[in-house]
N, C-alpha and C. Protein backbone atom coordinates (compact mmCIF):
# COMPACT_ATOMS: atom_id res chain seq x y z
N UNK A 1 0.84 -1.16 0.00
CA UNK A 1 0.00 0.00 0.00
C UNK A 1 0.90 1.24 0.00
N UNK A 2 0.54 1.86 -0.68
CA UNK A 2 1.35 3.59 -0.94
C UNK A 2 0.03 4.65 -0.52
N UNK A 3 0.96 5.34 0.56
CA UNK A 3 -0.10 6.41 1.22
C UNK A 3 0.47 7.54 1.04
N UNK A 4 -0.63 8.74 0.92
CA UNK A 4 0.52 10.00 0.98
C UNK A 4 -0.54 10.79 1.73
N UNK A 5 -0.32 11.23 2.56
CA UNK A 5 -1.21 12.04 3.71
C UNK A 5 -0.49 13.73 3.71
N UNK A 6 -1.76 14.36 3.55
CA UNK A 6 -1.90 15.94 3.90
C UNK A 6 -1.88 16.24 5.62
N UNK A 7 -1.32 17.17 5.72
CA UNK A 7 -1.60 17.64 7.14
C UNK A 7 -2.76 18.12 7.61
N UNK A 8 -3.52 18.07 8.51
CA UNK A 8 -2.91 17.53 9.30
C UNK A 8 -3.06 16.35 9.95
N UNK A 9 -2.90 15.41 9.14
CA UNK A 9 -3.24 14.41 9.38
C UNK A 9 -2.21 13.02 9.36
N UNK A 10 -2.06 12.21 9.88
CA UNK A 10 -0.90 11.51 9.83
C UNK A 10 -1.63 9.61 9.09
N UNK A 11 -0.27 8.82 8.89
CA UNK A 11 -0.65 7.81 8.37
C UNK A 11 -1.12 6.73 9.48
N UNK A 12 -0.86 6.92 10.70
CA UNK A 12 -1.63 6.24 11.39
C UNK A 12 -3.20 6.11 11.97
N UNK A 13 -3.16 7.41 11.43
CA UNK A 13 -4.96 7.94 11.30
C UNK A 13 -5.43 7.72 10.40
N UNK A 14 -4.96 7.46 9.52
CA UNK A 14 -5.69 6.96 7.81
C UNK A 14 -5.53 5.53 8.03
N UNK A 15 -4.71 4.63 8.81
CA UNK A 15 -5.01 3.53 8.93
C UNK A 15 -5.46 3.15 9.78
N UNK A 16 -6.09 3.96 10.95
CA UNK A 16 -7.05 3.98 12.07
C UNK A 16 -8.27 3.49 11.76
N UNK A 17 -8.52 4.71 10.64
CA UNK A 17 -9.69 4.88 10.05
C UNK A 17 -10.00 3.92 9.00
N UNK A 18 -9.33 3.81 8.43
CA UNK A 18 -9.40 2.42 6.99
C UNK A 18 -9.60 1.34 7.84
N UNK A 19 -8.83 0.51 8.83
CA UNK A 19 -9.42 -0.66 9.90
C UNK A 19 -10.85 -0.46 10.45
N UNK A 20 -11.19 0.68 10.57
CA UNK A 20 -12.38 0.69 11.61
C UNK A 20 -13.50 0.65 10.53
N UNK A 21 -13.22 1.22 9.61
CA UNK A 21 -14.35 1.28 8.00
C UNK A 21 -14.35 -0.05 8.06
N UNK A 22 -12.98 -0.78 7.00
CA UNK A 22 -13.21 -2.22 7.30
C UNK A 22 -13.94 -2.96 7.85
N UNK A 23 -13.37 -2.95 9.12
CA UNK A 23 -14.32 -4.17 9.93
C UNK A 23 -15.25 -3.70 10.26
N UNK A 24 -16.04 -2.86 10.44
CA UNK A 24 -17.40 -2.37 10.25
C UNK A 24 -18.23 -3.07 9.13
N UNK A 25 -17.64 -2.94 8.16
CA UNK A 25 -18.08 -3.22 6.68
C UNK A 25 -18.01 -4.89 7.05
N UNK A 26 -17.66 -5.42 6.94
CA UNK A 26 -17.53 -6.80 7.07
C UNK A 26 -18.30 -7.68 7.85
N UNK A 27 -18.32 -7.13 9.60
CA UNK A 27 -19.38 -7.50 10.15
C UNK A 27 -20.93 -7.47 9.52
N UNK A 28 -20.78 -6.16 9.35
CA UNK A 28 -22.36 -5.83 8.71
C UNK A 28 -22.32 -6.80 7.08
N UNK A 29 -21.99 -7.25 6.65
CA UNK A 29 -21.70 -8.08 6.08
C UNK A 29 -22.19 -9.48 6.55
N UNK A 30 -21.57 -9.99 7.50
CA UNK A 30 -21.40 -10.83 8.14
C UNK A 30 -22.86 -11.06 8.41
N UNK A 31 -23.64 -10.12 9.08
CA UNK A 31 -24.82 -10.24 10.08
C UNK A 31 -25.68 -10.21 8.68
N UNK A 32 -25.52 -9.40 7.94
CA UNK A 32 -26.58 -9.32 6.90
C UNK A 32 -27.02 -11.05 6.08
N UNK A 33 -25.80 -11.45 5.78
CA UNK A 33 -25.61 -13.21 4.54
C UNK A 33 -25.62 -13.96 6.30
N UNK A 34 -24.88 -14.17 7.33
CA UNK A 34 -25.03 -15.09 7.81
C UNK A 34 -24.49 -16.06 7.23
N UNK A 35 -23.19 -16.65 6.63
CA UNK A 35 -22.49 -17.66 6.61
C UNK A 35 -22.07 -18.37 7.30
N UNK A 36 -22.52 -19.99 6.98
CA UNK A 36 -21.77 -20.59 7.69
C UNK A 36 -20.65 -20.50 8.63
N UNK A 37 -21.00 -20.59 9.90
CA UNK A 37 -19.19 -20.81 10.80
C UNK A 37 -19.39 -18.58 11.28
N UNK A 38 -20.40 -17.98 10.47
CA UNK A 38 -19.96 -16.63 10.56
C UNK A 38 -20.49 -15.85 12.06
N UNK A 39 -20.85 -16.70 13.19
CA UNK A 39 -20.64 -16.29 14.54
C UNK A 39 -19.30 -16.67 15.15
N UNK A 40 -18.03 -17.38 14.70
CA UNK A 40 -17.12 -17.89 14.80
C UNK A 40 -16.28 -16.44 14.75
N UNK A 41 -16.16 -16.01 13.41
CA UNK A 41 -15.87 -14.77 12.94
C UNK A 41 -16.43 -13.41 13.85
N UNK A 42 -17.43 -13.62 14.15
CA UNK A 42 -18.02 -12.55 14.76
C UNK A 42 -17.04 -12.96 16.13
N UNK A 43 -17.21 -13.66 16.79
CA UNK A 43 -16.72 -13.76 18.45
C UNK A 43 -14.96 -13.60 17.98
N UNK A 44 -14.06 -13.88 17.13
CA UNK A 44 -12.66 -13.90 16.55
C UNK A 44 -12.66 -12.21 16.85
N UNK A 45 -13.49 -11.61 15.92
CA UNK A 45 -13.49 -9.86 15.59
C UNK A 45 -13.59 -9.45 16.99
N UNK A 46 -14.83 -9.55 17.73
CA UNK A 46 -14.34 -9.22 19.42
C UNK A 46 -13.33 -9.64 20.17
N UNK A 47 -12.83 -10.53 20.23
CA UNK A 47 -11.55 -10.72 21.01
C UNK A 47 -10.53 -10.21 20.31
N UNK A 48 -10.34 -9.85 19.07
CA UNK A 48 -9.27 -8.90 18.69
C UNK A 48 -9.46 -7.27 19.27
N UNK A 49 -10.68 -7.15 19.07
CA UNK A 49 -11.02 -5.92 19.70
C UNK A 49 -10.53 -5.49 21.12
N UNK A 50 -10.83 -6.54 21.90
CA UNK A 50 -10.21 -6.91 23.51
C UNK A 50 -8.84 -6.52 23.76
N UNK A 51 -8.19 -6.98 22.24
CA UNK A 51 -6.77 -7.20 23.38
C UNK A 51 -5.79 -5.62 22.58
């Protein structure tokens, strides 16, 4: 990935923000289809959250 960030803003905030979009997106994803095994995933995503 190639980032180029304006002030004032830094690249750890653009990848703050890009993770938190992400997995937002995904869960809701997740909850919407309901795949197989996809409360597995859901309880995985909270304990990452945890630590």
């Amino acid at each position: 990935m190639i980032v180029k960030v304006n002030e004032p803003f830094t690249v750890s905030e653009i990848l703050r923000d890009l993770k938190k979009f992400t997995s937002r997106a995904i869960v809701k994803k997740l909850e919407d289809e309901k795949p197989g095994g996809y409360q597995q995933i859901l309880d995985q995503f909270s304990k990452a959250e945890k630590t």
